[in-house]
C-alpha atoms as a PDB file:
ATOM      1  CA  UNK A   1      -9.589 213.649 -66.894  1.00  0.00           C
ATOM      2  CA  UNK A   2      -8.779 211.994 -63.738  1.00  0.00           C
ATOM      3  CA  UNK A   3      -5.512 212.759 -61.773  1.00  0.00           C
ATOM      4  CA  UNK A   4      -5.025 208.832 -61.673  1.00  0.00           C
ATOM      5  CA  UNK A   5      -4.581 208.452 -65.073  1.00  0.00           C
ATOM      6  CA  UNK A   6      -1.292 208.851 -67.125  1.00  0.00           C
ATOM      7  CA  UNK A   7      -0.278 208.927 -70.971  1.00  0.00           C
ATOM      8  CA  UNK A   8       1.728 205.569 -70.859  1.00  0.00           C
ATOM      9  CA  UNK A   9       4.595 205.397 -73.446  1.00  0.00           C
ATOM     10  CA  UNK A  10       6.179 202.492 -74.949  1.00  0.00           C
ATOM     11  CA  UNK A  11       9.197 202.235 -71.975  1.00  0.00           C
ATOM     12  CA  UNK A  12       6.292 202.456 -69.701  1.00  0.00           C
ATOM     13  CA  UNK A  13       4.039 199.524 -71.127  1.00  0.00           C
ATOM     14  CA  UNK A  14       7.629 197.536 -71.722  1.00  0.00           C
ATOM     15  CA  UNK A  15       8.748 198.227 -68.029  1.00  0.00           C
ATOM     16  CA  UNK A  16       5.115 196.814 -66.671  1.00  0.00           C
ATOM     17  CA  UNK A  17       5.112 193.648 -68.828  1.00  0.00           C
ATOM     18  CA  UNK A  18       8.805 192.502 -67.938  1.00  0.00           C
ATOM     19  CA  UNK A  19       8.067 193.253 -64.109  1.00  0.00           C
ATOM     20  CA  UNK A  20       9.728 196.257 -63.452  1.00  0.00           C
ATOM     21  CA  UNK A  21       8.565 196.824 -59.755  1.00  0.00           C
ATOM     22  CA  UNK A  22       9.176 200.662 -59.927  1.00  0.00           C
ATOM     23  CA  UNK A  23       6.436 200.416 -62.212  1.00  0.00           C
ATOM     24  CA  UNK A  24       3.857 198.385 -60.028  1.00  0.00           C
ATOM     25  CA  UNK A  25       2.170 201.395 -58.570  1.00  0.00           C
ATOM     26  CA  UNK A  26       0.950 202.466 -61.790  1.00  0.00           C
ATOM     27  CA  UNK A  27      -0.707 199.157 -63.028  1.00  0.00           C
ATOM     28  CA  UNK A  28      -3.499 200.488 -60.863  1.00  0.00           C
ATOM     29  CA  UNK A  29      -3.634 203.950 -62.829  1.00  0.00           C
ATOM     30  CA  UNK A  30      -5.603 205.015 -65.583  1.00  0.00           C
ATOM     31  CA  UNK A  31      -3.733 204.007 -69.110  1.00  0.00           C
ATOM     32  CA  UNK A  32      -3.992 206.089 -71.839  1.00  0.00           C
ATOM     33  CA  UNK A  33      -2.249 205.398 -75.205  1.00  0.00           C
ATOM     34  CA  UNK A  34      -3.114 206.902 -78.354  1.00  0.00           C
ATOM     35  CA  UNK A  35      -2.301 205.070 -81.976  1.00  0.00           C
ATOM     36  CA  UNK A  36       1.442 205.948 -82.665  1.00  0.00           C
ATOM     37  CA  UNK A  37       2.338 204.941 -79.156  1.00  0.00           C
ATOM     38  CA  UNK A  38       0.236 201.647 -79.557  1.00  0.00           C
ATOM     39  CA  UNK A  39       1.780 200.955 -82.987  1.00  0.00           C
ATOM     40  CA  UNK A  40       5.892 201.816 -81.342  1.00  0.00           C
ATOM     41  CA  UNK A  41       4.379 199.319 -78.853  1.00  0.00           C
ATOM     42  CA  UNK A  42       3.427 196.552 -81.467  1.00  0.00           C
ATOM     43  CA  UNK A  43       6.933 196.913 -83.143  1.00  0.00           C
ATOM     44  CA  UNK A  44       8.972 196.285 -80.336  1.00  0.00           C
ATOM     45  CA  UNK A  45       6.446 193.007 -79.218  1.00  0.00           C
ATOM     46  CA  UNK A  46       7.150 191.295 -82.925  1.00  0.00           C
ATOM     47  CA  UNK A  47      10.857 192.733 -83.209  1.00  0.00           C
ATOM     48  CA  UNK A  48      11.719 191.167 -80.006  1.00  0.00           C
ATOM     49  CA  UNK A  49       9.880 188.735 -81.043  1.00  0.00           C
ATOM     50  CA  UNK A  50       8.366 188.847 -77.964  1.00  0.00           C
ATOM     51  CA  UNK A  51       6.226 185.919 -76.140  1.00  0.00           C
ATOM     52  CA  UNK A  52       2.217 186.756 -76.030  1.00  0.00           C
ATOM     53  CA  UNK A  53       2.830 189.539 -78.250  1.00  0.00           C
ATOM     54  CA  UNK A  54      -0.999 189.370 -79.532  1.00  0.00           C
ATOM     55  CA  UNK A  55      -1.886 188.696 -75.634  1.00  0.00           C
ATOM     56  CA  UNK A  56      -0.584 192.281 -74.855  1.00  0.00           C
ATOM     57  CA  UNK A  57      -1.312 194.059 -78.079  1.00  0.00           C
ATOM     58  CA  UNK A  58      -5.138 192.986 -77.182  1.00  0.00           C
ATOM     59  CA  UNK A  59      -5.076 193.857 -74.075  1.00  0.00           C
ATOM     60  CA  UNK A  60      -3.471 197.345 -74.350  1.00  0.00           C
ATOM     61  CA  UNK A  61      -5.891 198.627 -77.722  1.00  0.00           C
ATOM     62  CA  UNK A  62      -8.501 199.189 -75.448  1.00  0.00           C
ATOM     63  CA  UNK A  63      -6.937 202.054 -73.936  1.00  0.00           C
ATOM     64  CA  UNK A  64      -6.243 203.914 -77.461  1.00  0.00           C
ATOM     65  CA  UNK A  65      -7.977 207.915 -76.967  1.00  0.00           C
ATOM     66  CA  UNK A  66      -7.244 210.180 -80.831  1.00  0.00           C
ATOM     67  CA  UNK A  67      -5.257 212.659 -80.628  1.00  0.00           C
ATOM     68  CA  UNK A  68      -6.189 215.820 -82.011  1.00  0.00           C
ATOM     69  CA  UNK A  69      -4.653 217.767 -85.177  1.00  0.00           C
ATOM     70  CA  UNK A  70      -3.882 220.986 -82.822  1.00  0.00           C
ATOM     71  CA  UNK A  71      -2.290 218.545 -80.009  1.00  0.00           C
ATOM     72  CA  UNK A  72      -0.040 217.120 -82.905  1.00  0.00           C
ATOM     73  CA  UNK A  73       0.895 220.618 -84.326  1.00  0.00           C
ATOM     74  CA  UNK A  74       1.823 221.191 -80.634  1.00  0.00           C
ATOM     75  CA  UNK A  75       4.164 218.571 -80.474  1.00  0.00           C
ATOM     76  CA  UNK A  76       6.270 218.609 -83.790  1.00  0.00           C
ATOM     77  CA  UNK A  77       6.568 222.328 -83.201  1.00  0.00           C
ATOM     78  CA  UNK A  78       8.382 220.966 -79.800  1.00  0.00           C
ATOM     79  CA  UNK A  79      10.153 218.555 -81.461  1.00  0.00           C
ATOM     80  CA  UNK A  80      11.660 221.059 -83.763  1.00  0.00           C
ATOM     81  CA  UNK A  81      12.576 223.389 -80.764  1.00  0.00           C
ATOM     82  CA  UNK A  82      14.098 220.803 -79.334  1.00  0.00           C
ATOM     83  CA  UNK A  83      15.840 219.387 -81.874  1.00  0.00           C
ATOM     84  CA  UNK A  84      19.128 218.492 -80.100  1.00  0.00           C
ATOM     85  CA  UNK A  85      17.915 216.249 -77.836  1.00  0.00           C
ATOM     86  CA  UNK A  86      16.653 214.140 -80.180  1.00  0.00           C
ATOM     87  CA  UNK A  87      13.199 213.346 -79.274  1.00  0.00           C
ATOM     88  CA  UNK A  88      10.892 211.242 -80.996  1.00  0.00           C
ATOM     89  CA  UNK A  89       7.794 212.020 -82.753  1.00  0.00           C
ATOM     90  CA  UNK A  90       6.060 209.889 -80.856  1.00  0.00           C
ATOM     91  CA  UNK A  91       7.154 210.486 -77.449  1.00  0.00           C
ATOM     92  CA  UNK A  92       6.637 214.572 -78.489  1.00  0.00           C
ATOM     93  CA  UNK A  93       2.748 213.739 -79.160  1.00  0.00           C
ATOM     94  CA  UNK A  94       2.464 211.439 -75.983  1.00  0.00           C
ATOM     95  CA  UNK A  95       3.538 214.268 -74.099  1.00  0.00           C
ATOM     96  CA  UNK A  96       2.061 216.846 -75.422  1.00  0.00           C
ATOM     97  CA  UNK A  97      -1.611 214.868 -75.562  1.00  0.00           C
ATOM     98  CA  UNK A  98      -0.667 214.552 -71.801  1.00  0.00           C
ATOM     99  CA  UNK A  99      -0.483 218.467 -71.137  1.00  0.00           C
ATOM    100  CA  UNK A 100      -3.778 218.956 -73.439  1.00  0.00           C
ATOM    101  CA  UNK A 101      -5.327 215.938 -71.080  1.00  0.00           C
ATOM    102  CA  UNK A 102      -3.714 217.654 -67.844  1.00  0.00           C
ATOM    103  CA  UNK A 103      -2.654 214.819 -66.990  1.00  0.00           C
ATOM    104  CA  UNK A 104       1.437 213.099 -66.709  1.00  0.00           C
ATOM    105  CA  UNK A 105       3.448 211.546 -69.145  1.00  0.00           C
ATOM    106  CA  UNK A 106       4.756 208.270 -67.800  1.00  0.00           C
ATOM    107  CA  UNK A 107       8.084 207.630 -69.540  1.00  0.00           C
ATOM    108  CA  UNK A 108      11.653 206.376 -68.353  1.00  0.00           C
ATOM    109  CA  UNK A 109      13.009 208.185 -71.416  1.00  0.00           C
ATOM    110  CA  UNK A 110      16.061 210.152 -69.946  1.00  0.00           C
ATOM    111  CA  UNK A 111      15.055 212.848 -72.677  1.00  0.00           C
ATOM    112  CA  UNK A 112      12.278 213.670 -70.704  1.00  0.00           C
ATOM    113  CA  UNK A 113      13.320 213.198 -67.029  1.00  0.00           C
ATOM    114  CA  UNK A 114      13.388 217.293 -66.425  1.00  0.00           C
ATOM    115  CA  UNK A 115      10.109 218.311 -68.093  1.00  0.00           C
ATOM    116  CA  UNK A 116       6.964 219.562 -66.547  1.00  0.00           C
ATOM    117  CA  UNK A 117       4.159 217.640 -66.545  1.00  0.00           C
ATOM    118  CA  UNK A 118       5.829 213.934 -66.633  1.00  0.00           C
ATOM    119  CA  UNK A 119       6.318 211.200 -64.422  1.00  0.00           C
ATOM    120  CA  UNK A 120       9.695 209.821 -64.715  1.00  0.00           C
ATOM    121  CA  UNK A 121      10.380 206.133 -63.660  1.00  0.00           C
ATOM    122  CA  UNK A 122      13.713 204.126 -64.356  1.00  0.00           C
ATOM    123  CA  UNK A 123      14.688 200.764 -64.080  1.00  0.00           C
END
């Protein structure tokens, strides 16, 4: 993979869309999603009922990569380590598919602010 690219999560997609400009210098970056992170990301679109959902479900599918079994056994294995901080399962498999791609994790997910291997951005 190239270093460019990043594992976008759901904050991540959300910050670009609304404008965050901490988040500009990534719009140029590789985005990678895989299908739970795209499917958080079409939840939040209709449950904020959010204008041009469709326009940005469309235009983010195309970045979908699968995830493999071993990559997912990696990451509920860290979620259950990790139990108190209360990470979700799909944040654990974004991260850990990041680590298998050797590549970052772009989140603003406070949970993850310390971790190798991620890119932390907040508003």
């Amino acid at each position: 993979m190239e270093k460019d690219n990043y594992i976008f999560d759901t904050y991540a997609l959300m910050e670009i869309i609304e404008g965050n400009p901490k988040y500009t210098p990534y719009t140029n970056m590789g985005i990678i999603i895989n299908n739970f992170i795209f499917a958080e990301f079409c939840y939040v679109l209709y449950r904020e009922e959010y204008p041009d959902s469709d326009f940005y479900t469309d235009k983010y599918k195309k970045y979908i990569v699968s995830i493999s079994p071993e990559t997912i056994k990696k990451a509920m294995k860290f979620r259950k380590e990790n139990k108190k901080k209360n990470l979700s399962i799909i944040d654990c498999i974004g991260y850990f598919m990041s680590k298998d791609l050797g590549i970052k994790f772009l989140t603003g997910d406070k949970e993850f602010e310390n971790l190798e291997n991620v890119e932390f951005v907040k508003k």
